[in-house]
C-alpha atoms as a PDB file:
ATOM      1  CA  UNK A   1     -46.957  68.131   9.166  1.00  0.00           C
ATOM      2  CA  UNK A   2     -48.372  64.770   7.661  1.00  0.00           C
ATOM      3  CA  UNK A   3     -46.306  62.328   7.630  1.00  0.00           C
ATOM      4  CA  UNK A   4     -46.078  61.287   4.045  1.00  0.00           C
ATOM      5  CA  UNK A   5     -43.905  57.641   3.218  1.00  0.00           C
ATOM      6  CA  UNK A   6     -42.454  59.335  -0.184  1.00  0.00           C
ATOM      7  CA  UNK A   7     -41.533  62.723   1.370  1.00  0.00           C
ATOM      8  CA  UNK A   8     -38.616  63.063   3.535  1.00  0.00           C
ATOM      9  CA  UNK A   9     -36.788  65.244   5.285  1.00  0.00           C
ATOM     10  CA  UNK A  10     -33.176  66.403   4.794  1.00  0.00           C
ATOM     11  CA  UNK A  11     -31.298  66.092   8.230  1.00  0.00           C
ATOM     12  CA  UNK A  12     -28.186  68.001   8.729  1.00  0.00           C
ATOM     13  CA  UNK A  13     -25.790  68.559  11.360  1.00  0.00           C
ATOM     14  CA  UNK A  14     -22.351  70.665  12.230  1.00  0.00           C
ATOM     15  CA  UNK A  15     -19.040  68.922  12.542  1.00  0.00           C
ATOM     16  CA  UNK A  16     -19.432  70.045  16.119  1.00  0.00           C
ATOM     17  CA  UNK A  17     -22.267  67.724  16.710  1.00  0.00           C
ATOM     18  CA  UNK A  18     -20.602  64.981  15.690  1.00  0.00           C
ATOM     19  CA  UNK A  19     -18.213  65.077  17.826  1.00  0.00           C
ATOM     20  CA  UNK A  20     -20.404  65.364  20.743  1.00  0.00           C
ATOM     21  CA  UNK A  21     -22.240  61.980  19.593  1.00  0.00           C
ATOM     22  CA  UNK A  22     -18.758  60.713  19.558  1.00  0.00           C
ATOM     23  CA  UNK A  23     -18.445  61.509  23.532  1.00  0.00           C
ATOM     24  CA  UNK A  24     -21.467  59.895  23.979  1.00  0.00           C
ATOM     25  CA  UNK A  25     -22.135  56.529  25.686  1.00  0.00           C
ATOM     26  CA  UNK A  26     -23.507  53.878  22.940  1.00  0.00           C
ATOM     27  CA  UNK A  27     -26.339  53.371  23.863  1.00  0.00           C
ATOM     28  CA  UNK A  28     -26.920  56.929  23.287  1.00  0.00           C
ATOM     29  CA  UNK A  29     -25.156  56.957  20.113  1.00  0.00           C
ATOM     30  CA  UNK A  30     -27.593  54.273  18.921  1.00  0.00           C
ATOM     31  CA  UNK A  31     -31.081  56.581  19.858  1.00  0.00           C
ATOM     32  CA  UNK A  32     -29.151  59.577  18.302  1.00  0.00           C
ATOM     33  CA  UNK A  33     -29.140  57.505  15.201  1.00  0.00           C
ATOM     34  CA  UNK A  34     -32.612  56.363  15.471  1.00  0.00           C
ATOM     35  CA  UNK A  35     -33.737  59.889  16.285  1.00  0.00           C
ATOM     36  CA  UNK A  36     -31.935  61.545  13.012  1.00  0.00           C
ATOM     37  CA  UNK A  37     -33.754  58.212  11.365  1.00  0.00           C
ATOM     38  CA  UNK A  38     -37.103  59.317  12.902  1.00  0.00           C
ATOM     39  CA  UNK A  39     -36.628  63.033  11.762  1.00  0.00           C
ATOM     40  CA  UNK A  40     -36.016  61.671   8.239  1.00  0.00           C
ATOM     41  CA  UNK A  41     -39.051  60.212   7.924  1.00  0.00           C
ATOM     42  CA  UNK A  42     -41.492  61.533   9.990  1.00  0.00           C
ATOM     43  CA  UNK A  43     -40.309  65.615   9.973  1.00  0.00           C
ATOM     44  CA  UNK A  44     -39.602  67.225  13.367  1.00  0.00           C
ATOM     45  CA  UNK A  45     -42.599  66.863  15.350  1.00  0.00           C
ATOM     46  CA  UNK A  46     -41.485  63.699  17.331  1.00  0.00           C
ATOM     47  CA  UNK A  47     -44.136  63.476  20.500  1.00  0.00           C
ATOM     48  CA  UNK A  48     -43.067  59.816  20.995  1.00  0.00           C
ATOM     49  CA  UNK A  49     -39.449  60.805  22.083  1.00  0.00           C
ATOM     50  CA  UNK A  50     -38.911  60.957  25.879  1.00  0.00           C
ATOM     51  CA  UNK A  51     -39.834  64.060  27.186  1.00  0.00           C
ATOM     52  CA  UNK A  52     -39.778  66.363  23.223  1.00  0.00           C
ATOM     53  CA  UNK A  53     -40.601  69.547  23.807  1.00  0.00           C
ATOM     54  CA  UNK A  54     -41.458  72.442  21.696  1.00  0.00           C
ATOM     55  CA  UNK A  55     -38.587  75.039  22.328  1.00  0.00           C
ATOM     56  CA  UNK A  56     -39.999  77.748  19.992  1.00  0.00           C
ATOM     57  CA  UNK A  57     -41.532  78.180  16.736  1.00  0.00           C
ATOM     58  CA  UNK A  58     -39.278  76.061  14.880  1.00  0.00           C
ATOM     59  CA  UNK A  59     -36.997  74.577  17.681  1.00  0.00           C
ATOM     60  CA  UNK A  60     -37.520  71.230  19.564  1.00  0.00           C
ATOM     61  CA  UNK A  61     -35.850  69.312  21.689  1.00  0.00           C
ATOM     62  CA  UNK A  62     -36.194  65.687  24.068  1.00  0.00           C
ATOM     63  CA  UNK A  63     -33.998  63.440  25.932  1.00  0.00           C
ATOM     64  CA  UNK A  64     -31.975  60.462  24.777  1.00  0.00           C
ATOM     65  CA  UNK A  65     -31.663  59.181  28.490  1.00  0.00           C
ATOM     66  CA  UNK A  66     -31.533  60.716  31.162  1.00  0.00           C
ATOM     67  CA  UNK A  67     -28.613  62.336  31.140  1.00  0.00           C
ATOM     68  CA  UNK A  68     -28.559  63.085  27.779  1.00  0.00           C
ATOM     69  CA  UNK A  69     -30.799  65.196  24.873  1.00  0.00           C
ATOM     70  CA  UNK A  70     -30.503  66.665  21.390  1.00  0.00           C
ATOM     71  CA  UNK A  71     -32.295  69.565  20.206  1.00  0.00           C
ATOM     72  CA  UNK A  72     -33.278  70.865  16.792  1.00  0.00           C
ATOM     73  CA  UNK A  73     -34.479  73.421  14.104  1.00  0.00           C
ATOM     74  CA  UNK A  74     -36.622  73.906  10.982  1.00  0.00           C
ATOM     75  CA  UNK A  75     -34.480  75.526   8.722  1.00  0.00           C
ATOM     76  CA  UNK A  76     -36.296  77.755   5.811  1.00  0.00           C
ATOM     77  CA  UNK A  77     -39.091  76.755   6.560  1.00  0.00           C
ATOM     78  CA  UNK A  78     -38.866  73.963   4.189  1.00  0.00           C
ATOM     79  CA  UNK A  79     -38.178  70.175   4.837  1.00  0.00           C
ATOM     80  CA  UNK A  80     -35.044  70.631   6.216  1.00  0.00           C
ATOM     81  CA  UNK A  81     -33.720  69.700   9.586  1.00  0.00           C
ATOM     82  CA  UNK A  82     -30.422  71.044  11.615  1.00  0.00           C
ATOM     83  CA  UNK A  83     -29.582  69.037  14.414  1.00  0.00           C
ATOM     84  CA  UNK A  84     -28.009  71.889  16.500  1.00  0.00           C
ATOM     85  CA  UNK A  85     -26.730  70.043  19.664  1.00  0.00           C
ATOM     86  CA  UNK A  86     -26.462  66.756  20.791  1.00  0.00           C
ATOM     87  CA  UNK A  87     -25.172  66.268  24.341  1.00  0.00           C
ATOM     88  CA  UNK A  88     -24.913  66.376  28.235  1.00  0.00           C
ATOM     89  CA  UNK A  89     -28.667  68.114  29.422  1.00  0.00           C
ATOM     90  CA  UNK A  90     -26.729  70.061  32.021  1.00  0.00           C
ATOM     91  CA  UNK A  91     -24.712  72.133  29.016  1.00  0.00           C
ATOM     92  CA  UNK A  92     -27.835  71.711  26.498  1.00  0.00           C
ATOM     93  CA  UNK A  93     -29.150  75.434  24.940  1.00  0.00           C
ATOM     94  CA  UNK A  94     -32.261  75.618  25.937  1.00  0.00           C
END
């Protein structure tokens, strides 16, 4: 997926992942925010995020710190980006 500066992607999340940002220490708030930033711009392949990983055909994931990760879906197969969960690695989906 090339990453084009006039295309972008539309980034969407569930009221549910918001409030597990909000539990979140801020630092980690602050990457989530530059992640969702970074999967505007650039689409979902993100190799430069600590340890992303492909989690199937259209899911990825990779940490935040340590302790923490988000994870992620094409949707449609179109430019468009559901940020599934965002949270504690030991509870994460994957």
């Amino acid at each position: 997926m090339p990453e084009d500066p006039s295309e972008t992607w539309r980034v969407f999340f569930r009221r549910k992942v918001e409030k597990q940002v909000g539990k979140m220490p801020r630092k980690e708030q602050v990457l989530f925010a530059n992640l969702v930033e970074d999967l505007i711009r650039k689409g979902p392949i993100r190799t430069e995020w600590r340890k992303f990983s492909k989690l199937s055909d259209r899911e990825y994931h990779c940490h935040l710190s340590y302790s923490w990760v988000a994870c992620w879906r094409v949707e449609n197969g179109e430019m468009e980006i559901e940020v599934y969960y965002a949270g504690s690695r030991e509870k994460a989906p994957y």
